[in-house]
Protein backbone atom coordinates (compact mmCIF):
# COMPACT_ATOMS: atom_id res chain seq x y z
CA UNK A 1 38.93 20.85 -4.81
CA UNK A 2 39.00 19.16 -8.16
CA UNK A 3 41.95 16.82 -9.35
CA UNK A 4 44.30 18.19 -11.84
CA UNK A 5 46.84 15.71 -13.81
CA UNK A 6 49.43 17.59 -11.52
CA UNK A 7 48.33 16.41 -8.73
CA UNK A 8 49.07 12.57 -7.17
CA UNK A 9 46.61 10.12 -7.63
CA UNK A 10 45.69 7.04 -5.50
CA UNK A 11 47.75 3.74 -6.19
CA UNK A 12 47.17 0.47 -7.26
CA UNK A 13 47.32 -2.04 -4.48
CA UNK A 14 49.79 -4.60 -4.21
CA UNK A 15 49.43 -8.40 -3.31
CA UNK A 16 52.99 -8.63 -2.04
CA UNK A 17 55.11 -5.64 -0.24
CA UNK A 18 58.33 -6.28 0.94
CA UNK A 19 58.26 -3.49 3.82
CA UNK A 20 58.85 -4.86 7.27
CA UNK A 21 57.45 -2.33 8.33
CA UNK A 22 53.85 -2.68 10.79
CA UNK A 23 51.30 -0.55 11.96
CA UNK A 24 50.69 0.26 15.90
CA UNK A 25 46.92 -0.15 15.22
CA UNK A 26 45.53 -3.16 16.95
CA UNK A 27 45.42 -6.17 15.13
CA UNK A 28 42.28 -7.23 13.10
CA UNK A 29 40.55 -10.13 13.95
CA UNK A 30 38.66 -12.02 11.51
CA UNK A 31 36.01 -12.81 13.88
CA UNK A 32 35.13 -9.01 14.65
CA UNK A 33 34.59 -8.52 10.81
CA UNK A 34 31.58 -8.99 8.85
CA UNK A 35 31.73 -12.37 7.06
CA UNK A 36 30.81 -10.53 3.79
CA UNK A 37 33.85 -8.29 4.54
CA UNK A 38 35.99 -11.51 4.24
CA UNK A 39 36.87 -12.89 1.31
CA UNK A 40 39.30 -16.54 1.44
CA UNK A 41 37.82 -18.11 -1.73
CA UNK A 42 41.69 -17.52 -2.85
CA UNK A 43 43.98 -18.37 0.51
CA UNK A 44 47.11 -16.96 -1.23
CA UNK A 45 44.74 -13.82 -2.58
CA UNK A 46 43.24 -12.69 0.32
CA UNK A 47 41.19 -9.61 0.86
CA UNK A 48 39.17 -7.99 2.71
CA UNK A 49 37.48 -4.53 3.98
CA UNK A 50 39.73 -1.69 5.55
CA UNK A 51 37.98 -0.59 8.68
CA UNK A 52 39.43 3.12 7.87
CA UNK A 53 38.77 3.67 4.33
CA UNK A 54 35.92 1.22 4.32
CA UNK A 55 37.63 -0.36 0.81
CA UNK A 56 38.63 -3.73 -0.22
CA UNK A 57 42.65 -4.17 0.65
CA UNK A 58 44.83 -7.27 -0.28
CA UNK A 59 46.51 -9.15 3.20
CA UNK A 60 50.27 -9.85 2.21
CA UNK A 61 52.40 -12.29 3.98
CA UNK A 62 50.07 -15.20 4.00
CA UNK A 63 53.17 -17.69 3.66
CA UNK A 64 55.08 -16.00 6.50
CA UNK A 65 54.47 -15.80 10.48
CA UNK A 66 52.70 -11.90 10.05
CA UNK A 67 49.60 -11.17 7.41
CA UNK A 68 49.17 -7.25 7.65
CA UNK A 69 47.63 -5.11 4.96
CA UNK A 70 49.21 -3.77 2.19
CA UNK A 71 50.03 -0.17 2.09
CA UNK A 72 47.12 1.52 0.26
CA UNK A 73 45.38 4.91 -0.35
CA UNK A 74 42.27 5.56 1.16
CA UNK A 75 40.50 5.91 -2.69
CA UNK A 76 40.09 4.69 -6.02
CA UNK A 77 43.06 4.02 -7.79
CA UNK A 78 43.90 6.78 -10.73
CA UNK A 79 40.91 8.41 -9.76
CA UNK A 80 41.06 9.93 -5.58
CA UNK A 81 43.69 11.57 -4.63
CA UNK A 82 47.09 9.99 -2.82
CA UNK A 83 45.95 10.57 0.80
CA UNK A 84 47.63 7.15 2.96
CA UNK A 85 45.52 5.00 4.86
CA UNK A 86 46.57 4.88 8.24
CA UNK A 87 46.02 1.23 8.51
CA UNK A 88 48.17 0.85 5.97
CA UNK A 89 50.56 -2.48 7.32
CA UNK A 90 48.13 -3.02 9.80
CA UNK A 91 48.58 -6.60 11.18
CA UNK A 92 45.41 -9.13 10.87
CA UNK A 93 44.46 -12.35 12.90
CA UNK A 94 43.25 -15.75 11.80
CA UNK A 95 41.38 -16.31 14.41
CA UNK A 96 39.10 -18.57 12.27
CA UNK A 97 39.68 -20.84 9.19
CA UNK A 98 38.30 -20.59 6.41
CA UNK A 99 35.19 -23.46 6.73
CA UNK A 100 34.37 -21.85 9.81
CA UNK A 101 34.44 -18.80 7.36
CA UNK A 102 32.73 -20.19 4.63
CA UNK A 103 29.60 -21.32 7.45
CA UNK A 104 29.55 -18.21 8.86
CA UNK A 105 28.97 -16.84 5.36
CA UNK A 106 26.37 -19.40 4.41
CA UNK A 107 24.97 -18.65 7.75
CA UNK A 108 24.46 -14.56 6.86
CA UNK A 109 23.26 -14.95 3.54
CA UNK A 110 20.48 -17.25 4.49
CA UNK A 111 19.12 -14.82 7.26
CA UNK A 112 19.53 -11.93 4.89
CA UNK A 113 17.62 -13.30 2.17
CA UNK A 114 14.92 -14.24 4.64
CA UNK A 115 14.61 -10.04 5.68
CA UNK A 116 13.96 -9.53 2.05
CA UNK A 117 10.42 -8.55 1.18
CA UNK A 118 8.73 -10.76 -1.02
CA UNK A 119 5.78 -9.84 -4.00
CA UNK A 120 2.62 -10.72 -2.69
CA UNK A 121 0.97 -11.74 -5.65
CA UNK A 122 -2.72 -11.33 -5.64
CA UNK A 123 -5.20 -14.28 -5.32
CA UNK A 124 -6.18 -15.25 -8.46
CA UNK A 125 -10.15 -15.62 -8.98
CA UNK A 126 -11.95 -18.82 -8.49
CA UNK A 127 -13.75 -20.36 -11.85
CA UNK A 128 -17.07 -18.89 -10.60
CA UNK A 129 -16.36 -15.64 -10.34
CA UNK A 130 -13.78 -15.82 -13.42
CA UNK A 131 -17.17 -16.36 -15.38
CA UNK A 132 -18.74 -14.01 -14.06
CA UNK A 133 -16.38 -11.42 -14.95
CA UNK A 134 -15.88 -12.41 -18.61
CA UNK A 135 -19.49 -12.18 -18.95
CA UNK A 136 -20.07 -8.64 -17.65
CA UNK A 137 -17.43 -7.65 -19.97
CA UNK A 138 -19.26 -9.30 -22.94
CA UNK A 139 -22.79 -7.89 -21.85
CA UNK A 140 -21.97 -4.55 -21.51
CA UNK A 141 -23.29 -1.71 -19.46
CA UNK A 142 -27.06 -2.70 -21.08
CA UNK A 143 -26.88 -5.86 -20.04
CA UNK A 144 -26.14 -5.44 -16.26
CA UNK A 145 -28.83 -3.21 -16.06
CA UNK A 146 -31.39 -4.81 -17.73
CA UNK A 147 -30.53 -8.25 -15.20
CA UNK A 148 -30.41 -5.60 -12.41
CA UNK A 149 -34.33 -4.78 -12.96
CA UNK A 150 -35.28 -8.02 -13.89
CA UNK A 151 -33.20 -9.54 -10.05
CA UNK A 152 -35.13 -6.13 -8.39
CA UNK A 153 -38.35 -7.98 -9.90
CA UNK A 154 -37.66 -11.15 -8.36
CA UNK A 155 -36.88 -9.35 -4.90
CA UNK A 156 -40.40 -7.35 -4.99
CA UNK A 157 -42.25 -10.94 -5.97
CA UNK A 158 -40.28 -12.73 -3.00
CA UNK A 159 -41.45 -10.10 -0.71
CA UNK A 160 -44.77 -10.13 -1.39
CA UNK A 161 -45.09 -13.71 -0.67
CA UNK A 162 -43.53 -13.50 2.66
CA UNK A 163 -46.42 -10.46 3.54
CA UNK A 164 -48.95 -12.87 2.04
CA UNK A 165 -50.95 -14.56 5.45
CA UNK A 166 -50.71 -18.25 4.92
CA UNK A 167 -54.08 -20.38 4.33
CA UNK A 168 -55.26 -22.41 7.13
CA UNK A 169 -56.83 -22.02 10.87
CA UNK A 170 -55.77 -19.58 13.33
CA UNK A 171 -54.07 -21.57 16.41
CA UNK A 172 -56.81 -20.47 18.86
CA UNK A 173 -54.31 -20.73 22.26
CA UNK A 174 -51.29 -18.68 20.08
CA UNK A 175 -51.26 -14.55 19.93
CA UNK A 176 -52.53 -13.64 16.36
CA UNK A 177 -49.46 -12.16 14.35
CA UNK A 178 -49.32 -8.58 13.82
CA UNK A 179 -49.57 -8.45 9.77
CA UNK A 180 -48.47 -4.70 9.58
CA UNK A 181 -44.76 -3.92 9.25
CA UNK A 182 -42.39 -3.01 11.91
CA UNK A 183 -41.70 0.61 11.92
CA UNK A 184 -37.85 1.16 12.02
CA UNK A 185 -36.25 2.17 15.41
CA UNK A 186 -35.00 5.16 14.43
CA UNK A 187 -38.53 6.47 13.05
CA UNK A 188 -40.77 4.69 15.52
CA UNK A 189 -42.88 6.96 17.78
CA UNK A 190 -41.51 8.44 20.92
CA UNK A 191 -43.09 6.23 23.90
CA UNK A 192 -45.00 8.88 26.32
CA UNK A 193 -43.55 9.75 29.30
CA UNK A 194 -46.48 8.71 31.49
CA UNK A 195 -47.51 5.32 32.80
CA UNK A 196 -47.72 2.36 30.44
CA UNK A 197 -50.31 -0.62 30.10
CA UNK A 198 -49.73 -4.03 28.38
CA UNK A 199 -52.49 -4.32 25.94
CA UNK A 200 -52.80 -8.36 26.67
CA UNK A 201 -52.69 -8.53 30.83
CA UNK A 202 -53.45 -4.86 31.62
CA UNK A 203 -50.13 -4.57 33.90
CA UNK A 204 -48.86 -1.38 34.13
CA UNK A 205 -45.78 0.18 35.03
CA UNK A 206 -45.21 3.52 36.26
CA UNK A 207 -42.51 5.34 34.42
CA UNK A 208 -40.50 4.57 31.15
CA UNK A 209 -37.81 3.60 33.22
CA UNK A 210 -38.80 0.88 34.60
CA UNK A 211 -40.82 -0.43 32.36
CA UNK A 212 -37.44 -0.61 30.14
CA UNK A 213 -35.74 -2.47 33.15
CA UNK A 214 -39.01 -5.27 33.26
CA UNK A 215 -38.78 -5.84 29.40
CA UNK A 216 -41.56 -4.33 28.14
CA UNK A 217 -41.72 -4.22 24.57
CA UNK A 218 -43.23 -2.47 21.52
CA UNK A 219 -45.66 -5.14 19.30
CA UNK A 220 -47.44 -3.31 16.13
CA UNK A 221 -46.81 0.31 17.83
CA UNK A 222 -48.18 -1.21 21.23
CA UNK A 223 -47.04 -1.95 24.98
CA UNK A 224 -46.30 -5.41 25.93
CA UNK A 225 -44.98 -6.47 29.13
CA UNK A 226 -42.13 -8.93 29.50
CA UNK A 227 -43.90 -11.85 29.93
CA UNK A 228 -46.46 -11.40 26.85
CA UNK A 229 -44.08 -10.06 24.48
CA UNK A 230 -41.98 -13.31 25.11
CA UNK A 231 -45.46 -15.04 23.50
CA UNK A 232 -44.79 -13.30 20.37
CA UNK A 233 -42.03 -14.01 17.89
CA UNK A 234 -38.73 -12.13 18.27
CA UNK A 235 -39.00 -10.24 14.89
CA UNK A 236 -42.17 -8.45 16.14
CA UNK A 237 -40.51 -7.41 19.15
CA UNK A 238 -39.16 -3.41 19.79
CA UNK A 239 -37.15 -2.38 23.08
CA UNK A 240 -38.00 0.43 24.19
């Protein structure tokens, strides 16, 4: 229902009421309230917030033996409508002072501001990479890919070397080196399913299975026991 000018609108709240007049509600206490809900900057203009009506109310009687609540409307002053607040004269207890307030108040403020979430800011970019940036920028999409080819160049050169078999006598006690590549696991040859023979000792070994459980390995696409595959280096070296 909308407010008309006919109808009564809430009060202004008094500091000081003459009524002797006080509410059956329990008393407040000061410690049961919110520290924030307190304020005693002003001894002689107290205030704090109604636990009904959840607004700030003026406590009268600060110089006398009784500090209650002023009478007050549960809304905004010229704006809600007249409707009491039932802890209107409601009595309230100093059952602190005000630098135990004042800590208390310190005291919430500092763990609130600590359960506020912070901007992570990002981590800014070392010198190196800095440069790096700037010059991509500059060089354009050309640039980057004419310094990709010529880095791919570099790579093919580099592996080429390491293929190349290096000058000098054979070790005549070592294995020779298998010089082909190592075919990838995953398209290596199935081994067979019958017995298997080490190509260096002749053992043999019945099944796959237990040939996998004695070590046996795959060197250049061939069976190797456990005992001569540890002879060759562990590059060369397949599971089966």
């Amino acid at each position: 229902m909308s407010i008309t000018a006919a109808m009564h609108t809430a009060k202004e709240r008094p500091r000081r009421t003459r009524t002797k007049r006080v509410s059956s509600l329990p008393a407040i206490k000061l410690s049961q309230l919110l520290p924030s809900h307190i304020d005693l900057r002003d001894p002689l203009k107290a205030v704090l917030v109604c636990e009904d009506c959840e607004t700030w109310v003026p406590i009268t009687g600060m110089q006398s033996k009784v500090q209650k609540l002023v009478p007050h409307h549960t809304g905004k002053a010229h704006v809600a409508a007249a409707l009491p607040c039932r802890s209107s004269n409601r009595r309230v207890e100093f059952d602190m002072t005000i630098p135990e307030w004042r800590h208390a108040l310190t005291d919430a403020g500092t763990e609130a501001s600590s359960r506020q979430a912070t901007a992570v800011l990002p981590k800014a970019f070392s010198p190196q990479t800095d440069r790096t940036l700037r010059g991509r920028s500059v060089r354009g999409a050309v640039g980057r890919r004419a310094e990709w080819a010529a880095a791919l160049y570099r790579v093919k050169q580099t592996d080429q070397r390491r293929r190349a078999v290096p000058q000098g006598a054979t070790p005549t006690e070592a294995p020779e080196a298998p010089l082909d590549h190592m075919v990838p696991r995953q398209t290596a040859e199935q081994p067979e399913q019958g017995p298997h023979t080490c190509e260096r000792c002749g053992a043999t070994e019945s099944s796959l299975t237990s040939a996998v459980a004695a070590g046996w390995c795959r060197i250049t696409r061939r069976s190797h026991c456990g005992r001569c595959a540890e002879r060759f280096p562990a590059w060369t070296r397949t599971p089966f």
